[in-house]
PDB file of N, CA and C in Angstrom:
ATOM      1  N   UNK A   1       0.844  -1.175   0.000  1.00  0.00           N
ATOM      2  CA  UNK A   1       0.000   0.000   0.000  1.00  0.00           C
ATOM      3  C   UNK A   1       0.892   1.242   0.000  1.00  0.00           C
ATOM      4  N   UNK A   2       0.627   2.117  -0.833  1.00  0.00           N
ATOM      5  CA  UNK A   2       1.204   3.257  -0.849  1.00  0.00           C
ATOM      6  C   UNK A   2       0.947   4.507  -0.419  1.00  0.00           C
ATOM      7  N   UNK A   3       1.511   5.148   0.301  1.00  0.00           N
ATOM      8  CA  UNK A   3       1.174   6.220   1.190  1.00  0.00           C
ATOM      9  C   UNK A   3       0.620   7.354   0.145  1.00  0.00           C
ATOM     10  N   UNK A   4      -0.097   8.088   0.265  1.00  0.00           N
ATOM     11  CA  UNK A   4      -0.428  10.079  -0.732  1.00  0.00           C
ATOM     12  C   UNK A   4       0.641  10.139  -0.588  1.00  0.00           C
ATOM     13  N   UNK A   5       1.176  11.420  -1.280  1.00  0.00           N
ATOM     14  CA  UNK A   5       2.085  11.970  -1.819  1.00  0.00           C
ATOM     15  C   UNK A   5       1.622  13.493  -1.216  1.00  0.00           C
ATOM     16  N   UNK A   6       2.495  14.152  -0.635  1.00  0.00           N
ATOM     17  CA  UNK A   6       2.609  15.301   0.112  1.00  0.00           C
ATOM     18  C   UNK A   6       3.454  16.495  -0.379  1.00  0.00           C
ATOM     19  N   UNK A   7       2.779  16.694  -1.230  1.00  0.00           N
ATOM     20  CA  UNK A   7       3.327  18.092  -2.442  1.00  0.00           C
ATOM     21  C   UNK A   7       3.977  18.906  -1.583  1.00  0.00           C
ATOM     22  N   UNK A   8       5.161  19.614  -1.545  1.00  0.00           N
ATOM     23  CA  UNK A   8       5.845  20.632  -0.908  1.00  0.00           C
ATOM     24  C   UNK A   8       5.157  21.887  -1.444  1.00  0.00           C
ATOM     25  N   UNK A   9       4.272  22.729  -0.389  1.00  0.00           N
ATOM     26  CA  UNK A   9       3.687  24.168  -0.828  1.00  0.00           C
ATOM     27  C   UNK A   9       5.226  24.950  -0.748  1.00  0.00           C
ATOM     28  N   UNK A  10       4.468  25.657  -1.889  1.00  0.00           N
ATOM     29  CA  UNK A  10       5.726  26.727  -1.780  1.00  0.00           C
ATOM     30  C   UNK A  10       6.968  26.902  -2.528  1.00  0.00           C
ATOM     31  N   UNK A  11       7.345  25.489  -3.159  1.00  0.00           N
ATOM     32  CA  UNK A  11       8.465  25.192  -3.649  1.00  0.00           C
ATOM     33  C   UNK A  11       8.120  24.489  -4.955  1.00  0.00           C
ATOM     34  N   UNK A  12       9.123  24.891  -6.049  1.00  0.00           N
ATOM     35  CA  UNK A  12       8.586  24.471  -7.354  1.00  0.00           C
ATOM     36  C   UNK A  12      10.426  24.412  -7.984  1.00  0.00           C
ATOM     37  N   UNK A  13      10.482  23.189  -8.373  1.00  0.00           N
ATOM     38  CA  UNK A  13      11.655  22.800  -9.273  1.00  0.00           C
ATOM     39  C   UNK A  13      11.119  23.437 -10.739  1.00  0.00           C
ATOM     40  N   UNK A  14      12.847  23.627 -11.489  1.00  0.00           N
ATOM     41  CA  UNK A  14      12.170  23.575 -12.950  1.00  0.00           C
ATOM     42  C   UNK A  14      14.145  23.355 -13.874  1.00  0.00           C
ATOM     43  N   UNK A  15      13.606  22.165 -14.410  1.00  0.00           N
ATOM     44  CA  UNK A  15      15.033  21.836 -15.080  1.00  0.00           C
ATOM     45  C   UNK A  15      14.979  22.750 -16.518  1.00  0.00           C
ATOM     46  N   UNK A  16      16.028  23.181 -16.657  1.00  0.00           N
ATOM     47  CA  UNK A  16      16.667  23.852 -17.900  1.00  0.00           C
ATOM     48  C   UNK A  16      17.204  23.239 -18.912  1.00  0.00           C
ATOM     49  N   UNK A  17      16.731  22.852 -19.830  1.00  0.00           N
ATOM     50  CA  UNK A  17      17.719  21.746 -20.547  1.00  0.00           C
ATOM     51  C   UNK A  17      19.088  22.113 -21.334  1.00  0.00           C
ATOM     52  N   UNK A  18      18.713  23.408 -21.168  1.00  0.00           N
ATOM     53  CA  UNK A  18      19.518  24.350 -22.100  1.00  0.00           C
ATOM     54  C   UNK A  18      20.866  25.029 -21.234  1.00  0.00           C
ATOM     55  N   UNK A  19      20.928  24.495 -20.092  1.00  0.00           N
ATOM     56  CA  UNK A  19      21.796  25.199 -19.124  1.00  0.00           C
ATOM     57  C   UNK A  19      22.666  24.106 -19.194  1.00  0.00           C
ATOM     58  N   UNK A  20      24.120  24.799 -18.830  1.00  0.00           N
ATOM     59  CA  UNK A  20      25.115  24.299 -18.425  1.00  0.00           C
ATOM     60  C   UNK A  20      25.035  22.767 -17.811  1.00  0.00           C
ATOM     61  N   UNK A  21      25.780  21.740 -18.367  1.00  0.00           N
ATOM     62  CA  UNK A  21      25.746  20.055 -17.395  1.00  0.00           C
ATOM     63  C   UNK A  21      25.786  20.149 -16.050  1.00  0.00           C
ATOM     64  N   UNK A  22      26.687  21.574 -15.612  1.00  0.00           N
ATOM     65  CA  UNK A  22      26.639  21.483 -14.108  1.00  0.00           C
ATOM     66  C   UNK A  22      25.627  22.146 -13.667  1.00  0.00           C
ATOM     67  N   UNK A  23      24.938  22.858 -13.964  1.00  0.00           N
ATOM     68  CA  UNK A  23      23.413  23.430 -13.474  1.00  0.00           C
ATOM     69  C   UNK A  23      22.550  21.995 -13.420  1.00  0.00           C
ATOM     70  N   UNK A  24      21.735  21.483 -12.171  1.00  0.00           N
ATOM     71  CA  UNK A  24      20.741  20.520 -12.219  1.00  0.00           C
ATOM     72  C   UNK A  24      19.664  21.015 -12.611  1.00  0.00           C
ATOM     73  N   UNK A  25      19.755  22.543 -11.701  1.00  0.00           N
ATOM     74  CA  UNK A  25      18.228  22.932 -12.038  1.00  0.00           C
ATOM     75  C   UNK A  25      18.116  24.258 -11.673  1.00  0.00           C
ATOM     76  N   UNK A  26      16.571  24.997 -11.290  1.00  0.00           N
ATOM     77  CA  UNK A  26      16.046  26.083 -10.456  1.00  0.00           C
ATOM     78  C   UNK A  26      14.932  25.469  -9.710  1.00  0.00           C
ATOM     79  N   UNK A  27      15.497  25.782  -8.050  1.00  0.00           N
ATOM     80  CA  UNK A  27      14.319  26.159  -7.132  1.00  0.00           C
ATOM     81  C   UNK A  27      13.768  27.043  -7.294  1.00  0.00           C
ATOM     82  N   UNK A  28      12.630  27.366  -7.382  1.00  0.00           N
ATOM     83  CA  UNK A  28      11.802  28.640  -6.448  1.00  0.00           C
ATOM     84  C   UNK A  28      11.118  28.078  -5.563  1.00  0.00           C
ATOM     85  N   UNK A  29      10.767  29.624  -4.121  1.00  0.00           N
ATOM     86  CA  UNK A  29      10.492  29.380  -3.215  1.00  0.00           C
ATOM     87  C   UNK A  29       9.997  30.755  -2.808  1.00  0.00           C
ATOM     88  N   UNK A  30       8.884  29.722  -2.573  1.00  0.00           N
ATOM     89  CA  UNK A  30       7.354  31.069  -2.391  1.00  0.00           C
ATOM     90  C   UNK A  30       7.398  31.099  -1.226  1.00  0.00           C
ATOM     91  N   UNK A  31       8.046  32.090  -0.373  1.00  0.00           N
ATOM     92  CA  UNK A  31       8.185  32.233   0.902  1.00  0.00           C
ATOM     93  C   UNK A  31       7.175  31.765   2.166  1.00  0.00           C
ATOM     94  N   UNK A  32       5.900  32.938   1.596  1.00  0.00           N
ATOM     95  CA  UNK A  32       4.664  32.857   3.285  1.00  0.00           C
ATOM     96  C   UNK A  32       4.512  31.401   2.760  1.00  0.00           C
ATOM     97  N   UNK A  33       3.802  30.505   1.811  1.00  0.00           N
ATOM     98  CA  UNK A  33       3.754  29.070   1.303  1.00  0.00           C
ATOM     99  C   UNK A  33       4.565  27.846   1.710  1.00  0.00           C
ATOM    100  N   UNK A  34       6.407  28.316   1.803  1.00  0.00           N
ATOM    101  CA  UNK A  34       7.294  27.269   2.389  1.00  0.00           C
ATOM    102  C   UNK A  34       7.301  27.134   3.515  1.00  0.00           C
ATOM    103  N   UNK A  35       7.309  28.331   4.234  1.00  0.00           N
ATOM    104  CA  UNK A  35       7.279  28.636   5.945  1.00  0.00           C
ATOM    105  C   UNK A  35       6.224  27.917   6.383  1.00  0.00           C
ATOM    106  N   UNK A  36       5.215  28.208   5.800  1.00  0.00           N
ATOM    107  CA  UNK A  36       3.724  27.472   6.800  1.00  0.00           C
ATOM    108  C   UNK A  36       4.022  25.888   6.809  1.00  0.00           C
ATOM    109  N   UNK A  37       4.494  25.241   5.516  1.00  0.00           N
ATOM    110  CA  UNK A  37       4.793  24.197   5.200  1.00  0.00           C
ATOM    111  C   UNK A  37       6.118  23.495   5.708  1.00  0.00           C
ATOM    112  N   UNK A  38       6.894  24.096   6.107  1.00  0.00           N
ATOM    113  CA  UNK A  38       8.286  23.935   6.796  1.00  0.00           C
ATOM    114  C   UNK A  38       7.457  23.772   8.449  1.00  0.00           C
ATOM    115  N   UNK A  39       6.807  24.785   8.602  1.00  0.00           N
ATOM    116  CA  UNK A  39       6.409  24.797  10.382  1.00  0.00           C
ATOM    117  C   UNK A  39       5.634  23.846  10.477  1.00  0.00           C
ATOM    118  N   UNK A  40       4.880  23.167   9.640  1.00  0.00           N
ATOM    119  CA  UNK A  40       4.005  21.781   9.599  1.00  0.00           C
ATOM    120  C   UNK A  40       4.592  20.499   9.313  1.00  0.00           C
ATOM    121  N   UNK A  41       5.287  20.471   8.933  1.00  0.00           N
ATOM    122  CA  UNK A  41       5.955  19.316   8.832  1.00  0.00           C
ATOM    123  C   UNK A  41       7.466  19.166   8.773  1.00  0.00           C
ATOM    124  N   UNK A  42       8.398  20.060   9.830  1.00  0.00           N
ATOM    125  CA  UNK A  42       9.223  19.723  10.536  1.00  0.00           C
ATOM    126  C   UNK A  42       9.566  18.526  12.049  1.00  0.00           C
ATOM    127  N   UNK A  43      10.397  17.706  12.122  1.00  0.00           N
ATOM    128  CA  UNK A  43      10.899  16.809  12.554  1.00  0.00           C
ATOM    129  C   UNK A  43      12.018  17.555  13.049  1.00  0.00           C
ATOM    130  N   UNK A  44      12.209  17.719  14.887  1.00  0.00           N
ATOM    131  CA  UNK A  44      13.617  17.755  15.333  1.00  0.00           C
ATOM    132  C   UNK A  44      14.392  18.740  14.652  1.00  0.00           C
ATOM    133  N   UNK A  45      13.607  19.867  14.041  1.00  0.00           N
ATOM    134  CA  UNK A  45      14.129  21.008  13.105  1.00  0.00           C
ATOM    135  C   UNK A  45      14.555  20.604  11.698  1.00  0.00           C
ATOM    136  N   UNK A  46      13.845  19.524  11.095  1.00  0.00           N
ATOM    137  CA  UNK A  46      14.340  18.844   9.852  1.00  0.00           C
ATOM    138  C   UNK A  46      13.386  19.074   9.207  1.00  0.00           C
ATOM    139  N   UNK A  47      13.184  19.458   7.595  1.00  0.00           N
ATOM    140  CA  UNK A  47      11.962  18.451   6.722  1.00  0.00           C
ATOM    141  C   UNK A  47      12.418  18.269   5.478  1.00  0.00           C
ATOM    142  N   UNK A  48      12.748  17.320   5.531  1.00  0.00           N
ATOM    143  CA  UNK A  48      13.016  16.555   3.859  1.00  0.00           C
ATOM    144  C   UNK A  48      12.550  16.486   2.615  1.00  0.00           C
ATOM    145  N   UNK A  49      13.175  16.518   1.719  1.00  0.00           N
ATOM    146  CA  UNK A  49      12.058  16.628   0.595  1.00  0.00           C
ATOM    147  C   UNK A  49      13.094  16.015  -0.444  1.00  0.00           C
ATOM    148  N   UNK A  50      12.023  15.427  -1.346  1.00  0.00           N
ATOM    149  CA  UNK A  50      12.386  14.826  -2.887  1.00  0.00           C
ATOM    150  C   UNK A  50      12.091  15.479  -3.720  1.00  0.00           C
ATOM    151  N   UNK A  51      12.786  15.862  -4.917  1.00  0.00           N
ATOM    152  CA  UNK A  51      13.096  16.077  -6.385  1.00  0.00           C
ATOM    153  C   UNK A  51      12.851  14.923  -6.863  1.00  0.00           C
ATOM    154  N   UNK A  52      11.319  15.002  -7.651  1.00  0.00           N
ATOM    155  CA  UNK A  52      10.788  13.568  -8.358  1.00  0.00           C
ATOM    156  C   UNK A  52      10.402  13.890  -9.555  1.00  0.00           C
ATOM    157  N   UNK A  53      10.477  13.125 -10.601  1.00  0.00           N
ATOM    158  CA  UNK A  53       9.772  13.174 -12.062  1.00  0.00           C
ATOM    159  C   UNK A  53       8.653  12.336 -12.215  1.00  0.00           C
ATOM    160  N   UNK A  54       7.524  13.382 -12.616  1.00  0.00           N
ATOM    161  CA  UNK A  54       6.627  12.421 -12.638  1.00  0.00           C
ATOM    162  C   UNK A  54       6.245  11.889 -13.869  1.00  0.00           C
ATOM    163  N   UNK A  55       4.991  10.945 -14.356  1.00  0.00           N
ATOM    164  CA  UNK A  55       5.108   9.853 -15.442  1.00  0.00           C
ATOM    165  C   UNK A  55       5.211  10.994 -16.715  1.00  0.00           C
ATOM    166  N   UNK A  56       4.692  12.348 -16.549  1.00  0.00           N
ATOM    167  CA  UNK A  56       4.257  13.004 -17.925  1.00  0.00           C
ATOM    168  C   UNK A  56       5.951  13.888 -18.035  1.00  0.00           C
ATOM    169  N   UNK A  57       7.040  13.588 -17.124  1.00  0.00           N
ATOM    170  CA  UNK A  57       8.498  14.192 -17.176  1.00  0.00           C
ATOM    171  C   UNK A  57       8.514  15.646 -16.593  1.00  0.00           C
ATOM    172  N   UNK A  58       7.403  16.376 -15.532  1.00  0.00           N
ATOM    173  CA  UNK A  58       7.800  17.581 -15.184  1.00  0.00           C
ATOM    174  C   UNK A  58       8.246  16.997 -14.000  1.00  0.00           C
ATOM    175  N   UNK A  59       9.039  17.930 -13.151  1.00  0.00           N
ATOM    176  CA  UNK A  59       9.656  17.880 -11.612  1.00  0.00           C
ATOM    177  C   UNK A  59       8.383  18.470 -10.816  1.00  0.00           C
ATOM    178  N   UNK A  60       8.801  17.949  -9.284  1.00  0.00           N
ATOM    179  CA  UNK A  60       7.673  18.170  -8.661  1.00  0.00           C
ATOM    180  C   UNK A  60       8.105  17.564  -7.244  1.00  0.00           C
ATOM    181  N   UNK A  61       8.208  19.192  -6.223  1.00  0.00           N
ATOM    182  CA  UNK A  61       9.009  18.876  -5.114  1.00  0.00           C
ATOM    183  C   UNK A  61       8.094  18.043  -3.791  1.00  0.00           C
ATOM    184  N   UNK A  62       8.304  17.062  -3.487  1.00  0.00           N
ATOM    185  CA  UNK A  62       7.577  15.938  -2.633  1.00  0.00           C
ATOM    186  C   UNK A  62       7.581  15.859  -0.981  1.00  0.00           C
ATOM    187  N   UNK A  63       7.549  15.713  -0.142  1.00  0.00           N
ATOM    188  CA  UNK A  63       7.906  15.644   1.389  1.00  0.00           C
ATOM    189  C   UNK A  63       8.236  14.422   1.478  1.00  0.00           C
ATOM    190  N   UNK A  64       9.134  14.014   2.236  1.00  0.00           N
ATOM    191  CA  UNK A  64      10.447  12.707   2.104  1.00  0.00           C
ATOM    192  C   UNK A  64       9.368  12.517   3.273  1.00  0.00           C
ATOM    193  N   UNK A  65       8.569  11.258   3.633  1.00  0.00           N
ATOM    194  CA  UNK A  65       7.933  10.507   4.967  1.00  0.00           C
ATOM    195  C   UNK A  65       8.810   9.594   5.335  1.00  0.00           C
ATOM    196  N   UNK A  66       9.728   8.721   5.284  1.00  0.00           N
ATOM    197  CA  UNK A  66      10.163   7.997   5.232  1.00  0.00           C
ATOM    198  C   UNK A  66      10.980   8.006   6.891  1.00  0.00           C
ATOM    199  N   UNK A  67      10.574   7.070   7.456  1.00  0.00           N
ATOM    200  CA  UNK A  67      11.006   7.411   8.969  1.00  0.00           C
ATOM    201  C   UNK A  67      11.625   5.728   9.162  1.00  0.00           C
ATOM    202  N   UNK A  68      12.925   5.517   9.862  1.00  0.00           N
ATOM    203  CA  UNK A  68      13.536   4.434  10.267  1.00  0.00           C
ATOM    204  C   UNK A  68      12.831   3.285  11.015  1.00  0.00           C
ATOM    205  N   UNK A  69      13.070   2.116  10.899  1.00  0.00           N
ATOM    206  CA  UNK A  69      12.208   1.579  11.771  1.00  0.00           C
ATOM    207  C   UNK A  69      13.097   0.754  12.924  1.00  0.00           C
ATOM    208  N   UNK A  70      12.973   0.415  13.693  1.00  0.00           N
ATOM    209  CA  UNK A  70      13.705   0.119  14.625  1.00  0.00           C
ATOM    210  C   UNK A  70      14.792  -0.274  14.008  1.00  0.00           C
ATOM    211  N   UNK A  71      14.254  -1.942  13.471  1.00  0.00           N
ATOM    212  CA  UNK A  71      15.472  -2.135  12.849  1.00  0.00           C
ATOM    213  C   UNK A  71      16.777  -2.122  12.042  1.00  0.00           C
ATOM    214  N   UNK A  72      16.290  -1.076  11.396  1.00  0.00           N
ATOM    215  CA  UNK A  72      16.857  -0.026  10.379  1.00  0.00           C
ATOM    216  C   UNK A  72      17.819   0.648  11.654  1.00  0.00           C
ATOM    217  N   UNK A  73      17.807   1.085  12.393  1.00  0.00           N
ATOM    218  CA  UNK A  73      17.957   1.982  13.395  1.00  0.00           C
ATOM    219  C   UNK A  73      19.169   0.922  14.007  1.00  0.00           C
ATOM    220  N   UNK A  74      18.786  -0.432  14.684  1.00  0.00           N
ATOM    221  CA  UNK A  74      19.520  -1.072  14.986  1.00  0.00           C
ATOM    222  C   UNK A  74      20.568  -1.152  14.068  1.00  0.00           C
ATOM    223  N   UNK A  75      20.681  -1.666  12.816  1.00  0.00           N
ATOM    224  CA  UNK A  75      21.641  -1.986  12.078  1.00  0.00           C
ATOM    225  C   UNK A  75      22.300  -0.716  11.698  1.00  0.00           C
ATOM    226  N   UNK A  76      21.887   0.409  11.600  1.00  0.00           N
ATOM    227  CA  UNK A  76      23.029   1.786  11.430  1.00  0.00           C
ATOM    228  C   UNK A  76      24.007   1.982  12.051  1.00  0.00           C
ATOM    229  N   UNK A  77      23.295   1.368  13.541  1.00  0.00           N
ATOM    230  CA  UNK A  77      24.156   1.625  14.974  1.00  0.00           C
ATOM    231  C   UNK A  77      25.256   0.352  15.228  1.00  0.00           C
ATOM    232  N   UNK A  78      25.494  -0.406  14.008  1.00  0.00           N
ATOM    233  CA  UNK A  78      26.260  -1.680  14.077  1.00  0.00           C
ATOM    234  C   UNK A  78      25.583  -2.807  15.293  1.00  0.00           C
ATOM    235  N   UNK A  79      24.133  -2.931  15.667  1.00  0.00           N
ATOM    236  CA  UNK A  79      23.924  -3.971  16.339  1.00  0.00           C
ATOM    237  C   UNK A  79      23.398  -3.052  17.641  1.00  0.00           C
ATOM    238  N   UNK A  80      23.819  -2.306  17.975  1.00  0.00           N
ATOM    239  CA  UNK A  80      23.497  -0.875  19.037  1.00  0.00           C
ATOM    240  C   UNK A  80      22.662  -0.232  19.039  1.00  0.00           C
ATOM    241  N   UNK A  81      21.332  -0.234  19.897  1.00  0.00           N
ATOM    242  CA  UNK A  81      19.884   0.432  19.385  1.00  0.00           C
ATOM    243  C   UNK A  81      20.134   1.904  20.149  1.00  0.00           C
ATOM    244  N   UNK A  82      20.060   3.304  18.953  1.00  0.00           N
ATOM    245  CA  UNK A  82      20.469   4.797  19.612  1.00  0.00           C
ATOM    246  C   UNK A  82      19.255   5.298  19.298  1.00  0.00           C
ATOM    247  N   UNK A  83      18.846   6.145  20.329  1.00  0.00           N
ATOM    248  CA  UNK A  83      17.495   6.644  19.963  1.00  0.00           C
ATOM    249  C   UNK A  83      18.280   7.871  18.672  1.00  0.00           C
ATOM    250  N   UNK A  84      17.268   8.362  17.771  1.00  0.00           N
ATOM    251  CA  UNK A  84      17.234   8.907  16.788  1.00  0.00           C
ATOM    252  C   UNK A  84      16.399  10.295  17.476  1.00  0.00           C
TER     253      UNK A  84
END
């Protein structure tokens, strides 16, 4: 089962094809839009996000959910369970 998909307000990728190999891309970032969205779904002062292509090839910035699970957690810590 697959979780929704949690669009990042505020923030909009856009690849250049025409730019330099070392250019990936352009952010923009719609300020009052990121903030509300940063203050909602921050973690421990963190919030993650993915740069994804979707099936029709535009970019489209995502919220990373992806949280450790114990065991994941155990094995980072070489066998050693650290709280996160």
């Amino acid at each position: 089962m697959s979780k929704e998909k949690i669009f990042a307000n505020g923030f909009s990728f856009k690849r250049n094809e025409k730019a330099p190999s070392f250019v990936v891309g352009n952010l923009s970032v719609k300020k009052e839009d990121a903030i509300e969205f940063l203050n909602q779904h921050e973690d421990r002062g963190y919030v993650n996000l993915n740069i994804n292509m979707s099936k029709n090839g535009t970019y489209y910035v995502e919220l990373d959910t992806w949280k450790p699970t114990q065991q994941a957690k155990t094995q980072e810590s070489g066998g050693e369970v650290v709280p996160f």
